[in-house]
Protein backbone atom coordinates (compact mmCIF):
# COMPACT_ATOMS: atom_id res chain seq x y z
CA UNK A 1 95.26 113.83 123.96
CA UNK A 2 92.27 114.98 122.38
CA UNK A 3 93.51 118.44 121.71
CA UNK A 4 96.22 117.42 120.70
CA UNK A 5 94.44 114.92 118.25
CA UNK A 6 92.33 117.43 117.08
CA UNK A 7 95.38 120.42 116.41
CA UNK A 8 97.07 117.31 114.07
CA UNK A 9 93.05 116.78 112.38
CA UNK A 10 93.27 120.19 111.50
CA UNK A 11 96.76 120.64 110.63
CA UNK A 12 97.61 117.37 108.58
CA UNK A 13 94.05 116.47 107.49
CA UNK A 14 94.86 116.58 103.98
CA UNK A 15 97.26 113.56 104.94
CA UNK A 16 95.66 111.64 107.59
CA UNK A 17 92.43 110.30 109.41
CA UNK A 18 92.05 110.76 112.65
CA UNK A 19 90.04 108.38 114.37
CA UNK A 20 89.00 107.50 117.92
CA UNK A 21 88.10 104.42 119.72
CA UNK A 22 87.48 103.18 122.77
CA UNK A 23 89.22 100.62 124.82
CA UNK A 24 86.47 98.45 126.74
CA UNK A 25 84.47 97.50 123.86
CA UNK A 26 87.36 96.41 121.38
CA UNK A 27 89.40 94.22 123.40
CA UNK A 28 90.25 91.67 120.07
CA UNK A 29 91.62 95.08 118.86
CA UNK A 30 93.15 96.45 122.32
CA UNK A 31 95.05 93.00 122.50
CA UNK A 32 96.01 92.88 119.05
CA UNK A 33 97.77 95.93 119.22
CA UNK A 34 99.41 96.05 122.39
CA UNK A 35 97.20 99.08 124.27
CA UNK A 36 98.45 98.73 127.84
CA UNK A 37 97.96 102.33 128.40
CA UNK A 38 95.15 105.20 127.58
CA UNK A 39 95.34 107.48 126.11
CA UNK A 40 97.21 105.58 123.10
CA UNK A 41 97.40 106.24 119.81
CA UNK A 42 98.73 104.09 116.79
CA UNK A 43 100.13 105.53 113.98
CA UNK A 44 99.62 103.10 110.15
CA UNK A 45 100.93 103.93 107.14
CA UNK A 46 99.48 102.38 104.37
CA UNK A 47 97.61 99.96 106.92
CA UNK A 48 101.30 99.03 108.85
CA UNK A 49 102.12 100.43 112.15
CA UNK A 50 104.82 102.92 111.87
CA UNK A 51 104.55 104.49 115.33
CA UNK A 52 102.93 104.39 118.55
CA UNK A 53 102.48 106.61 121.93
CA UNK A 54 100.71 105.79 125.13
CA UNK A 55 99.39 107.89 127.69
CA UNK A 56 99.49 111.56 127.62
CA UNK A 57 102.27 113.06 125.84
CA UNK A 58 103.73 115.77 124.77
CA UNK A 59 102.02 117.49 121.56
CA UNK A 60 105.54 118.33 120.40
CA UNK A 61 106.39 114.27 120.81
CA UNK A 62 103.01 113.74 118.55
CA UNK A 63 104.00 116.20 116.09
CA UNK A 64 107.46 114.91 115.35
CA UNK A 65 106.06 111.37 114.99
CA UNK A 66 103.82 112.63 112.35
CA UNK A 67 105.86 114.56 110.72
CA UNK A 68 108.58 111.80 110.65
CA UNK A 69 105.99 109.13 109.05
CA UNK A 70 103.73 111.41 106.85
């Protein structure tokens, strides 16, 4: 996902933060959220989860979720 991640940094960085993090050491925040796959990303919208998508995916499937929510 990380090319992916890093086309949508480029392309929608005037509207979003992209931000990794990994799974091992943040397992309060791996639990709290639901990760039961990697790669997974979590989409918030003014600090709410408005979408999610676990392991790899299409970057047309990432796209459409941002655009949908930005």
């Amino acid at each position: 996902m990380t090319p992916i991640m890093n086309v949508a940094a480029q392309t929608y960085g005037d509207r979003l933060k992209v931000v990794k993090m990994e799974v091992d050491p943040n397992p309060v925040t791996v639990a709290q959220y639901k990760v039961e796959g990697v790669p997974a990303l979590r989409l918030f919208k003014n600090g709410e989860l408005v979408g999610s998508v676990e392991g790899i995916d299409s970057k047309q499937k990432v796209t459409n979720l941002l655009e949908t929510n930005l």
